[in-house]
C-alpha atoms as a PDB file:
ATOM      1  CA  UNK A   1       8.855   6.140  -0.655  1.00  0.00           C
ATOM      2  CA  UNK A   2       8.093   2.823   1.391  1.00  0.00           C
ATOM      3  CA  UNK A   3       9.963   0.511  -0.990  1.00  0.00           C
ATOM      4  CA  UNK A   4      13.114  -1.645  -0.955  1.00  0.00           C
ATOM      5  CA  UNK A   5      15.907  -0.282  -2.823  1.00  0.00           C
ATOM      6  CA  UNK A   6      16.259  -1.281  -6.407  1.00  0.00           C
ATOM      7  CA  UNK A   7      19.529  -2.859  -5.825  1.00  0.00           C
ATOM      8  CA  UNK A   8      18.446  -5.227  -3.752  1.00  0.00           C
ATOM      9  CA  UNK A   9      15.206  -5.722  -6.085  1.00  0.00           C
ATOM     10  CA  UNK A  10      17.361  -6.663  -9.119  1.00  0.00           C
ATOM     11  CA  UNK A  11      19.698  -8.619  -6.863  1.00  0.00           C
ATOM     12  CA  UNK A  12      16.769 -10.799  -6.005  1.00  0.00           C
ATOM     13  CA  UNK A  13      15.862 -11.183  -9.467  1.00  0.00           C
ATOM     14  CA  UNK A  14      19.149 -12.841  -9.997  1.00  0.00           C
ATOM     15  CA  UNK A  15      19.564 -15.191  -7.833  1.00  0.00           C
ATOM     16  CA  UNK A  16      16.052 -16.962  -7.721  1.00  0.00           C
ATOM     17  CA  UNK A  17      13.187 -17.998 -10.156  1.00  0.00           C
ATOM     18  CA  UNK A  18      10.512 -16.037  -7.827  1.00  0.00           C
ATOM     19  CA  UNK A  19      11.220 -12.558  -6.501  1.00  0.00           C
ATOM     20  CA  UNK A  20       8.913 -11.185  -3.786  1.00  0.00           C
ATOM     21  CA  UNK A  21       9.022  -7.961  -2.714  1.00  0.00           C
ATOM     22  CA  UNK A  22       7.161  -5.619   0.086  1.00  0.00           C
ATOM     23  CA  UNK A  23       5.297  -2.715  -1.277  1.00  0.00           C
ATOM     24  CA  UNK A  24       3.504  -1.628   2.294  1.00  0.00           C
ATOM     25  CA  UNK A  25       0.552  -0.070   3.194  1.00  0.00           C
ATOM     26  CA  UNK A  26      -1.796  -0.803   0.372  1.00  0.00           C
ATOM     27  CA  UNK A  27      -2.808   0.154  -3.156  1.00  0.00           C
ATOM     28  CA  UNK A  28      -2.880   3.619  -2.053  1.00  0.00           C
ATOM     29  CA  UNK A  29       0.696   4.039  -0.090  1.00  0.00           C
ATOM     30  CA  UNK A  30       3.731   1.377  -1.073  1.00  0.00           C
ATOM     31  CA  UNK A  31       1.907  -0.181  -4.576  1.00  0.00           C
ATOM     32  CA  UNK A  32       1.291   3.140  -6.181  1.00  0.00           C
ATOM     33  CA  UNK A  33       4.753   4.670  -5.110  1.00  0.00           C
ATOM     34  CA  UNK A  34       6.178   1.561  -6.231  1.00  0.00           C
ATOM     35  CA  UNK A  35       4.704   1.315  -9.838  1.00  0.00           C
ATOM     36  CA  UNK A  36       4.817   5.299 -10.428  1.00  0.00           C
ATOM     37  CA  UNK A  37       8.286   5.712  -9.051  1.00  0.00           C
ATOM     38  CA  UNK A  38      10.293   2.683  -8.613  1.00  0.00           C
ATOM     39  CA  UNK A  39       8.920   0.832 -11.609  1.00  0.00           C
ATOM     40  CA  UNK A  40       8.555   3.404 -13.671  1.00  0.00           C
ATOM     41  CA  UNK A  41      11.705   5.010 -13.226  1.00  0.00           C
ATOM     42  CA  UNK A  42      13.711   1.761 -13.063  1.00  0.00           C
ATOM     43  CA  UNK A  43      11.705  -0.261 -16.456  1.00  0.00           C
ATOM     44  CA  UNK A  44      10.716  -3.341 -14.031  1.00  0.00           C
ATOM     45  CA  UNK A  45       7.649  -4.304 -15.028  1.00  0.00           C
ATOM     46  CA  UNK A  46       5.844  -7.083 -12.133  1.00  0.00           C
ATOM     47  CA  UNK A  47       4.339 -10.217 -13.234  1.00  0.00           C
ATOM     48  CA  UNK A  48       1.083 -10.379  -9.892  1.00  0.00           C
ATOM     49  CA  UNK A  49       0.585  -8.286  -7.118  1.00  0.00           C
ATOM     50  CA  UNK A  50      -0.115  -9.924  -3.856  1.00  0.00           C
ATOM     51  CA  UNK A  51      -2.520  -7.987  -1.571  1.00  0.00           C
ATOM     52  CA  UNK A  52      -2.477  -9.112   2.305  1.00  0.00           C
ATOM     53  CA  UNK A  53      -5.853  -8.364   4.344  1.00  0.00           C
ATOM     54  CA  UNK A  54      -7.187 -10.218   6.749  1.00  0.00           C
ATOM     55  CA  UNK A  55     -11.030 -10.598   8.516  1.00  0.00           C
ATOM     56  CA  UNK A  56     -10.045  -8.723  11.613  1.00  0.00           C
ATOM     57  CA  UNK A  57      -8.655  -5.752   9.202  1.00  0.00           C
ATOM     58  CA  UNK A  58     -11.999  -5.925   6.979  1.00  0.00           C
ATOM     59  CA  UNK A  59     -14.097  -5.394  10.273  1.00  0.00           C
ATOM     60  CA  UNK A  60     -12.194  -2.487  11.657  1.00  0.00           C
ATOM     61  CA  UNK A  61     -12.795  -0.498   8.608  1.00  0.00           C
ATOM     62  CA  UNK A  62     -16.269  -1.986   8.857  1.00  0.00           C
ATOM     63  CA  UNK A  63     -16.829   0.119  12.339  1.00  0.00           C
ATOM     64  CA  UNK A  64     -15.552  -2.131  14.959  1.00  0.00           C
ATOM     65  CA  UNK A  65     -13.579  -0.946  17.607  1.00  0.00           C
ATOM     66  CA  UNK A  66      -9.146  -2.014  17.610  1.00  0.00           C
ATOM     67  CA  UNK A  67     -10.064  -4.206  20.917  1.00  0.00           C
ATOM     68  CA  UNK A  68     -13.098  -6.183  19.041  1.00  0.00           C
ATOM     69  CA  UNK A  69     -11.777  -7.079  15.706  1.00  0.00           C
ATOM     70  CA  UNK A  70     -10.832 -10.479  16.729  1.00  0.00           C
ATOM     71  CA  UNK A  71     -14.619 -11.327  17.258  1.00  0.00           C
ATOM     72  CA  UNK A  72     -17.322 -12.800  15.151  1.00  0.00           C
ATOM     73  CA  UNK A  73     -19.451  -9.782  13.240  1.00  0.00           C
ATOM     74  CA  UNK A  74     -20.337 -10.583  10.318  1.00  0.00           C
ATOM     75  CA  UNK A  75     -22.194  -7.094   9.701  1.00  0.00           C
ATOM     76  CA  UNK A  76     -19.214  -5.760  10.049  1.00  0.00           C
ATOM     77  CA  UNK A  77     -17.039  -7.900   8.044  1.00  0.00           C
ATOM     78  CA  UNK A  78     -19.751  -6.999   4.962  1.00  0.00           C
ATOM     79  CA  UNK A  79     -19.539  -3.286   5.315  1.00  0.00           C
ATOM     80  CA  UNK A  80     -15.829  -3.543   5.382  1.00  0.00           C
ATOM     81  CA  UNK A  81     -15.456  -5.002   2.284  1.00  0.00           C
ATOM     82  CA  UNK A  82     -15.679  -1.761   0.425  1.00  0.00           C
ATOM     83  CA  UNK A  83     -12.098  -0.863   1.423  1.00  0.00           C
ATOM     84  CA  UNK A  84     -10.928  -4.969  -0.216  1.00  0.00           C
ATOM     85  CA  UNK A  85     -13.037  -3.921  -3.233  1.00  0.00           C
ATOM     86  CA  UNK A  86     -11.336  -0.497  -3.721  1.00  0.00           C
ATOM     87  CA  UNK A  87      -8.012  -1.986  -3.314  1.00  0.00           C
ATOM     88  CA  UNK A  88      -8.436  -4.439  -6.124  1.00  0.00           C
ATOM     89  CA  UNK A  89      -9.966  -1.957  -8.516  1.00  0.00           C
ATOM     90  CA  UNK A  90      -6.964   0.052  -8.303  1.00  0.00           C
ATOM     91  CA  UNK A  91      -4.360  -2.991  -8.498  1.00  0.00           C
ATOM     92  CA  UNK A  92      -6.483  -3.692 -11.487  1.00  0.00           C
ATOM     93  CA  UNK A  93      -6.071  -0.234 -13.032  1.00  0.00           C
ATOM     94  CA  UNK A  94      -2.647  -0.719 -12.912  1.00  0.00           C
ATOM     95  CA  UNK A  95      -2.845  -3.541 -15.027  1.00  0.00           C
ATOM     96  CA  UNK A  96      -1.914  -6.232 -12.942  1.00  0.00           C
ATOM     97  CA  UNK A  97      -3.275  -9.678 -11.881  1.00  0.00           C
ATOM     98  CA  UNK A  98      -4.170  -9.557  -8.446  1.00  0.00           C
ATOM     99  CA  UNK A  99      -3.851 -12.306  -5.576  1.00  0.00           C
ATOM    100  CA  UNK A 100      -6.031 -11.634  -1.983  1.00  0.00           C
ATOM    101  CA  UNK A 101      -3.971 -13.433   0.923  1.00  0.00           C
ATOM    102  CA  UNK A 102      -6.075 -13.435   3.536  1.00  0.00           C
ATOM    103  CA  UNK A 103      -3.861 -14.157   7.197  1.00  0.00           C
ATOM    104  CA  UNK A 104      -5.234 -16.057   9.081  1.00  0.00           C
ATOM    105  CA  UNK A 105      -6.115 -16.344  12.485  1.00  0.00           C
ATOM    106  CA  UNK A 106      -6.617 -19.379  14.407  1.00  0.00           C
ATOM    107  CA  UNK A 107     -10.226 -18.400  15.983  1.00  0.00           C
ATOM    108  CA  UNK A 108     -11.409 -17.126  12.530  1.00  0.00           C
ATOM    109  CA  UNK A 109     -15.183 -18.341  11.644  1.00  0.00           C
ATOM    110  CA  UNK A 110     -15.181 -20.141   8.510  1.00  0.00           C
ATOM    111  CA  UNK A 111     -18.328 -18.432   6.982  1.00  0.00           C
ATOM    112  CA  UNK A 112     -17.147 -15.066   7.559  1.00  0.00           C
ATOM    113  CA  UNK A 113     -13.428 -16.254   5.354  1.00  0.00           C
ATOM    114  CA  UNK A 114     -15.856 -17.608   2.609  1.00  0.00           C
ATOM    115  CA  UNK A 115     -17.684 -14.324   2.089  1.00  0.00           C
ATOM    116  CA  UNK A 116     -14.063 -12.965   1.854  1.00  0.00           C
ATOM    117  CA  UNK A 117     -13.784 -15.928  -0.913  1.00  0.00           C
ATOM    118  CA  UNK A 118     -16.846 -15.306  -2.716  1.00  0.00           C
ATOM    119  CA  UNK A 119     -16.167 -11.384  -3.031  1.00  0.00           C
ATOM    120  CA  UNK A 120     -12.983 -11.589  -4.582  1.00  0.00           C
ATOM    121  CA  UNK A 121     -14.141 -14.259  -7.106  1.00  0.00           C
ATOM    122  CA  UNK A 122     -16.336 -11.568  -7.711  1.00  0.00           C
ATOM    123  CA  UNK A 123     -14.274  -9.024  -8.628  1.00  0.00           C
ATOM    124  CA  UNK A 124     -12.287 -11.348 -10.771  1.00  0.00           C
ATOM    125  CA  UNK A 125      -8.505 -11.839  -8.468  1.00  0.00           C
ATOM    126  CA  UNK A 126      -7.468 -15.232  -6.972  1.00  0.00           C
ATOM    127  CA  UNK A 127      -8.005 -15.689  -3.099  1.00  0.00           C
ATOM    128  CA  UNK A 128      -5.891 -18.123  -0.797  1.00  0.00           C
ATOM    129  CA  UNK A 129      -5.418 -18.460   2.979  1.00  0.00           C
ATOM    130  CA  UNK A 130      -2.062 -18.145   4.493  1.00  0.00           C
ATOM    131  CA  UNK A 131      -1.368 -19.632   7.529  1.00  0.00           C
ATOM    132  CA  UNK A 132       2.456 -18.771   7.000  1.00  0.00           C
ATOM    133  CA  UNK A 133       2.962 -17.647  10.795  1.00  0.00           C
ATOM    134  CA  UNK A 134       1.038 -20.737  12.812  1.00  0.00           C
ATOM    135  CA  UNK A 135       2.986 -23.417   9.906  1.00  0.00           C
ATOM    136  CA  UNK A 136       6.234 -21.859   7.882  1.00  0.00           C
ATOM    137  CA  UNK A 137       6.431 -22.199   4.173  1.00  0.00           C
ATOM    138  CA  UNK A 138       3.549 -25.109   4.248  1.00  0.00           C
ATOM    139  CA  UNK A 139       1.161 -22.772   5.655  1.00  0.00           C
ATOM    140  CA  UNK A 140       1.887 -20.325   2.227  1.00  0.00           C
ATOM    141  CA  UNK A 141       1.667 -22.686  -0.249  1.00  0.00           C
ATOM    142  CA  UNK A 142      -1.521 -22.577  -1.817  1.00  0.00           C
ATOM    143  CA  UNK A 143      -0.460 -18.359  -1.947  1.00  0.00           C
ATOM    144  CA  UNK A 144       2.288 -19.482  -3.753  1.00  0.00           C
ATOM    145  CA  UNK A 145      -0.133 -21.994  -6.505  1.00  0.00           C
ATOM    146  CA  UNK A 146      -1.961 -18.864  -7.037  1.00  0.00           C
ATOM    147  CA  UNK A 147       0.579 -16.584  -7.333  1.00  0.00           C
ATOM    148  CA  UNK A 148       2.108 -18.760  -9.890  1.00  0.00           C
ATOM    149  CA  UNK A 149      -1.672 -19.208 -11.797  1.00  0.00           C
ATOM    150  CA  UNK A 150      -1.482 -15.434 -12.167  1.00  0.00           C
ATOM    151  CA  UNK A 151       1.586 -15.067 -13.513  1.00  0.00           C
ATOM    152  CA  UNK A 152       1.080 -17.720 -16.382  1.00  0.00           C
ATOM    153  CA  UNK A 153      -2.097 -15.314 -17.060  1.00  0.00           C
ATOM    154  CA  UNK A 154       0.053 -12.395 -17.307  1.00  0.00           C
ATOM    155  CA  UNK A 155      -0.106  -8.971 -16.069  1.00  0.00           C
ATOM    156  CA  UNK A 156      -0.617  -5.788 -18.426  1.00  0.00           C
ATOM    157  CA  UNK A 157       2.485  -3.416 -19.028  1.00  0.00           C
ATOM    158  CA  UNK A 158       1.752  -1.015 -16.174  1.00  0.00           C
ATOM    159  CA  UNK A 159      -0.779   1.836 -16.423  1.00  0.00           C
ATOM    160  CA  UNK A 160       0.617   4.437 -14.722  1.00  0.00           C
ATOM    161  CA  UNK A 161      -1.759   6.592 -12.510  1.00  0.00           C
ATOM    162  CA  UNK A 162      -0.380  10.002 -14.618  1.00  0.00           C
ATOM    163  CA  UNK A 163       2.329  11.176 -16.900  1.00  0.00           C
ATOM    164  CA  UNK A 164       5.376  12.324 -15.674  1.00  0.00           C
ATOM    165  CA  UNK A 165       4.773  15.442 -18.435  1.00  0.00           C
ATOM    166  CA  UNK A 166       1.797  16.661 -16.544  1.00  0.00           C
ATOM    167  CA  UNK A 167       1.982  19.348 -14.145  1.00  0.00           C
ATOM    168  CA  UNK A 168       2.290  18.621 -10.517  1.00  0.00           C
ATOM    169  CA  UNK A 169      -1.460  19.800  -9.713  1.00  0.00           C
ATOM    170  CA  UNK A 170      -2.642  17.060 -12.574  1.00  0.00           C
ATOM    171  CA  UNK A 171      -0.854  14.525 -11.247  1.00  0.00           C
ATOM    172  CA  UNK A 172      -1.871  15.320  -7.609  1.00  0.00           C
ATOM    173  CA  UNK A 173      -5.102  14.798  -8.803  1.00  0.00           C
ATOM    174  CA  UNK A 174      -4.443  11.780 -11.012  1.00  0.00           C
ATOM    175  CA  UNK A 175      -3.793   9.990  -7.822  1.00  0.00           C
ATOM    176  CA  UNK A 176      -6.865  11.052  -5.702  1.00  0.00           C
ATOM    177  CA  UNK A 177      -9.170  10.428  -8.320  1.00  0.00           C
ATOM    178  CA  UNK A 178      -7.705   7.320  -9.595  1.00  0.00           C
ATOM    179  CA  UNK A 179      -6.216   5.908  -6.341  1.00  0.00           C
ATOM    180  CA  UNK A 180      -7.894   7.330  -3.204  1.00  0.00           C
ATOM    181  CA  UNK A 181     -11.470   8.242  -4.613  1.00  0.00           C
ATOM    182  CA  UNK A 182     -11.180  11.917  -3.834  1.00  0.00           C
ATOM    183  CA  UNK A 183     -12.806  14.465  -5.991  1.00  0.00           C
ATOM    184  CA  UNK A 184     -10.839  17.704  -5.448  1.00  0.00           C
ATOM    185  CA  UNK A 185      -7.281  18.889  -3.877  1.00  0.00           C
ATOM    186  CA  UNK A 186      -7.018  22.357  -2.039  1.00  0.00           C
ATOM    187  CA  UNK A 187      -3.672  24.243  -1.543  1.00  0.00           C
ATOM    188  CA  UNK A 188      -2.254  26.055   1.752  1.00  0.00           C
ATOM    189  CA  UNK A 189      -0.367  28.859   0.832  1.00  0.00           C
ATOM    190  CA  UNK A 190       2.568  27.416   2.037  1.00  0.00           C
ATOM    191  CA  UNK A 191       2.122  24.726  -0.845  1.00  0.00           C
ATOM    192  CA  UNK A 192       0.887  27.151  -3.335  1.00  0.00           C
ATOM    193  CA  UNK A 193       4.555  28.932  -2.609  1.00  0.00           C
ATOM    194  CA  UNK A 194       6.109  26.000  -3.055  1.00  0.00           C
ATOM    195  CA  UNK A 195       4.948  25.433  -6.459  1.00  0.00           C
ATOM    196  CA  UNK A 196       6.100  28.343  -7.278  1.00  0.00           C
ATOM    197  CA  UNK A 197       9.551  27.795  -5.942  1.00  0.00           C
ATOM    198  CA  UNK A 198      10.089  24.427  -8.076  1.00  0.00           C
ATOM    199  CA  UNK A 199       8.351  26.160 -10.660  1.00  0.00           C
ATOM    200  CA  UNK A 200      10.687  28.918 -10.937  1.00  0.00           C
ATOM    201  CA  UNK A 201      13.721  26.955 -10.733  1.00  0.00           C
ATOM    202  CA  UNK A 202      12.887  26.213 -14.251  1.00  0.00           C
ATOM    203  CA  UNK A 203      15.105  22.861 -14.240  1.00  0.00           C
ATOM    204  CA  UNK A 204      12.193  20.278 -14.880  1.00  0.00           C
ATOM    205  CA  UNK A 205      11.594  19.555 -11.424  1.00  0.00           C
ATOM    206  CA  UNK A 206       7.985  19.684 -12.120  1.00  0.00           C
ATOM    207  CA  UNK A 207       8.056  16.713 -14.492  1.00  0.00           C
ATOM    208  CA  UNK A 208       9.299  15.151 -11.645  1.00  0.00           C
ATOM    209  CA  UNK A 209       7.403  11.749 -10.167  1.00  0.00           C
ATOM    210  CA  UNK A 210       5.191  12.564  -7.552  1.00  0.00           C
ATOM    211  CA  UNK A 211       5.468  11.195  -3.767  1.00  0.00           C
ATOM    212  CA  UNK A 212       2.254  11.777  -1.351  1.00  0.00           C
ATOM    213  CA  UNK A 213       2.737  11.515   2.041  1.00  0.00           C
ATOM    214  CA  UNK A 214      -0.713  10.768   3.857  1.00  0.00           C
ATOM    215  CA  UNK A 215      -2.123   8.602   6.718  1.00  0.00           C
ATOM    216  CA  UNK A 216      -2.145   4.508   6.137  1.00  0.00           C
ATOM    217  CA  UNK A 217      -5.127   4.255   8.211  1.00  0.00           C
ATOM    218  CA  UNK A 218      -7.491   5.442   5.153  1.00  0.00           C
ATOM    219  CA  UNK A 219      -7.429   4.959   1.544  1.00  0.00           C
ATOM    220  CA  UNK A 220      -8.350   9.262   2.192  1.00  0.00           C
ATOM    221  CA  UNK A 221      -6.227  11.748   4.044  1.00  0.00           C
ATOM    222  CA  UNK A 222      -8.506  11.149   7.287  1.00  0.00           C
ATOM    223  CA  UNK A 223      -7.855   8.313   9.677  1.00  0.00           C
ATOM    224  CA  UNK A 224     -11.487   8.168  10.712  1.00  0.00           C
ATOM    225  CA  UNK A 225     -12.884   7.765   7.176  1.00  0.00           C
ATOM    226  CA  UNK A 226     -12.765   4.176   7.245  1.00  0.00           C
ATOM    227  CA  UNK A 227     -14.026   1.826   4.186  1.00  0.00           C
ATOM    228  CA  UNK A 228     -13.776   3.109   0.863  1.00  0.00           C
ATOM    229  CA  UNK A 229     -14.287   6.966   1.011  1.00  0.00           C
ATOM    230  CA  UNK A 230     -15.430   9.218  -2.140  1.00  0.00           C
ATOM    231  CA  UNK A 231     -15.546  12.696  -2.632  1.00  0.00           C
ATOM    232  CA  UNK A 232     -13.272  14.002  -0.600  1.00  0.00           C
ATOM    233  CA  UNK A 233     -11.431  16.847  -0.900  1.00  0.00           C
ATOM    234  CA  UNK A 234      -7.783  16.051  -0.602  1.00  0.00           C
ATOM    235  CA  UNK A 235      -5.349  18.894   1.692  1.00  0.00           C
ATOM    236  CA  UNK A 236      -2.270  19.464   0.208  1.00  0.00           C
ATOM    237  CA  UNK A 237       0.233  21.261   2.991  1.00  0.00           C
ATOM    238  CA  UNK A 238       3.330  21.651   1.440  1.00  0.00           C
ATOM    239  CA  UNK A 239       4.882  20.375  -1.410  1.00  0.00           C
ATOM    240  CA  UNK A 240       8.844  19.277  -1.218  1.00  0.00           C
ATOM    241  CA  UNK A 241      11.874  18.784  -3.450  1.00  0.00           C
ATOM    242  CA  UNK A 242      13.591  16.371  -3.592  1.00  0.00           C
ATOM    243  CA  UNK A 243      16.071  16.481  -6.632  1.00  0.00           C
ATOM    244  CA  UNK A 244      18.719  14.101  -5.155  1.00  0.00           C
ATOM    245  CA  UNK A 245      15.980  11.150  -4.710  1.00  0.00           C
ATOM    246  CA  UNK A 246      14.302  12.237  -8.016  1.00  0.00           C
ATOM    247  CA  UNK A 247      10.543  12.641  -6.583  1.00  0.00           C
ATOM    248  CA  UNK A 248       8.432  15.663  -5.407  1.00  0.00           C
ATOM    249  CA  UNK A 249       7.347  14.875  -1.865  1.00  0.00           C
ATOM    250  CA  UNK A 250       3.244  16.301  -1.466  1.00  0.00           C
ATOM    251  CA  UNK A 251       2.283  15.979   2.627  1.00  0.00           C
ATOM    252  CA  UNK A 252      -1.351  15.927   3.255  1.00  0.00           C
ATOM    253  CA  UNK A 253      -0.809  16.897   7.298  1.00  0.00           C
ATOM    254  CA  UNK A 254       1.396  15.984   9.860  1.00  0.00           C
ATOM    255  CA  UNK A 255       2.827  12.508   8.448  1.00  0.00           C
ATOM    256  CA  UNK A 256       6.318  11.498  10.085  1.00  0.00           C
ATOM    257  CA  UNK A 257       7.654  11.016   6.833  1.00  0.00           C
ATOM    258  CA  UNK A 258      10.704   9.020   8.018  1.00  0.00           C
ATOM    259  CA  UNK A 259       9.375   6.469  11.110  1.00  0.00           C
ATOM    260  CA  UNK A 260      11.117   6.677  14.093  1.00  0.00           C
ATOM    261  CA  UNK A 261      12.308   4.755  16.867  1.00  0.00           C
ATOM    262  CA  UNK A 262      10.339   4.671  20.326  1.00  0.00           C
ATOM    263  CA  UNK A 263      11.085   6.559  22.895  1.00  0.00           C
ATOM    264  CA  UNK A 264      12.346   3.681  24.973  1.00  0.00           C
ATOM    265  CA  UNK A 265      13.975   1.601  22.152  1.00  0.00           C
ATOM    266  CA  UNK A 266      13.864  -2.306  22.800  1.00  0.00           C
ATOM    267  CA  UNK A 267      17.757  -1.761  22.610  1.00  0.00           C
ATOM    268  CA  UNK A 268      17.500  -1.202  26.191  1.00  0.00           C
ATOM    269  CA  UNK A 269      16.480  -3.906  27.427  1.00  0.00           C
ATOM    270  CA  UNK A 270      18.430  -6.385  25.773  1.00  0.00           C
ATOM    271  CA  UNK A 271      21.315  -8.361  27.346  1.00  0.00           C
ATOM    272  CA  UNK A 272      23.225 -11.184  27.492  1.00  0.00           C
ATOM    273  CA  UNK A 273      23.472 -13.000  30.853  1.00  0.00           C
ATOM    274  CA  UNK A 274      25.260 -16.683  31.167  1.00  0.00           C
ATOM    275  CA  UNK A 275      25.972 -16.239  27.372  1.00  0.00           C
ATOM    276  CA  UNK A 276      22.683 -16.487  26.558  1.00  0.00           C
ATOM    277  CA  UNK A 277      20.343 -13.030  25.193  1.00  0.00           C
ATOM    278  CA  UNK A 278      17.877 -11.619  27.047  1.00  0.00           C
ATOM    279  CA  UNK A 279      15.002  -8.536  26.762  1.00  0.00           C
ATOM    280  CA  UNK A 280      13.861 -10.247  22.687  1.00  0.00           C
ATOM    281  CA  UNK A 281      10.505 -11.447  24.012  1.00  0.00           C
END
């Protein structure tokens, strides 16, 4: 489900006054898996959510092409911002208090990281800069002040995006409506069998948590539906079981569900010649 176990969650919580911990791929991927099935099945309850964009990553789902992103374009830094807003309405729903980290680049224009600024003041989160890869742990500390002002403001007990008593379908939709901005879900017949199936089992596997299984490259089920997409109608393919993990696995297409390695892995080309390793770089 795209989260660290919850052994080494709670082990983290033990031996440190902060615990930090990597939900990926946005509101709509690792934070809602992590809040309707981790937290939810484990009673943690976070105190801020941290959520990492950047300027280049606001202007690609603004329309500008991978190669370009690293230029000046303001136009499409503004019609990007959809996708930050939708992001922060969702962390929202969930109760929390939210914190925008923007990373930051070293040719980034200073107007275009104030607009950034001035939108999430907007919409009522914190905002800092992290310049943790140029400088270390100095480069994230004003993250860390704001991260630590949210807390002290205090998070909600977490709203769940459905109840684990509804029926798969509802709670399908719970998600797209409340977390992607879809309007409707259709069925293959290859998932409409598979409801049936866990249906039929009649061993509660259907009051299961749900786990949906889509691209990261849109808050939608469509890579090229950039921004902050509504209306959609969300494809359901099949719809897995798995009892052992405790979550019903829905894909939306053909998502590797469990990332690979290359076909060349780096592996290869590392050494060690004259005691010192080679093939890192």
């Amino acid at each position: 489900h795209g989260c660290n176990s919850v052994a080494a969650t709670r082990a983290a919580m033990t031996i440190a006054d902060w615990a930090i911990t990597e939900a990926g791929f946005g509101s709509d991927l690792g934070a809602e898996k992590f809040y309707d099935i981790k937290c939810r099945m484990n009673n943690l309850q976070p105190a801020a959510t941290i959520l990492v964009t950047s300027l280049r990553a606001l202007k690609w789902h603004g329309g500008v092409p991978l190669p370009e992103i690293g230029k000046e374009n303001m136009d499409a830094l503004i019609n990007g911002l959809p996708n930050l807003k939708a992001h922060i309405v969702s962390l929202k729903r969930f109760g929390q208090q939210v914190v925008v980290s923007l990373n930051h680049f070293a040719n980034d224009n200073e107007e275009e990281i104030d607009v950034v600024r001035k939108e999430c003041l907007a919409a009522g989160v914190r905002f800092a800069i992290s310049d943790g890869f140029a400088k270390g742990g100095e480069g994230a500390l004003d993250v860390a002040r704001e991260v630590m002002a949210a807390v002290k403001e205090g998070s909600k007990p977490l709203n769940y995006a459905y109840s684990l008593d509804e029926s798969i379908e509802e709670k399908i939709q719970d998600v797209n409506t409340k977390v992607y901005g879809g309007q409707d879900v259709s069925y293959s017949s290859a998932a409409l069998k598979d409801l049936a199936k866990i249906k039929a089992l009649n061993m509660g596997f259907e009051k299961l948590p749900i786990c949906i299984a889509k691209t990261p490259f849109s808050m939608s089920h469509d890579p090229d539906l950039k921004g902050a997409p509504h209306g959609f109608t969300l494809p359901v393919q099949r719809v897995i079981l798995n009892a052992g993990a405790g979550f019903l696995v829905v894909t939306t297409g053909a998502i590797m569900r469990m990332p690979g390695l290359p076909k060349k892995p780096a592996a290869y080309t590392i050494d060690v010649v004259d005691g010192k390793i080679t093939g890192l770089s």
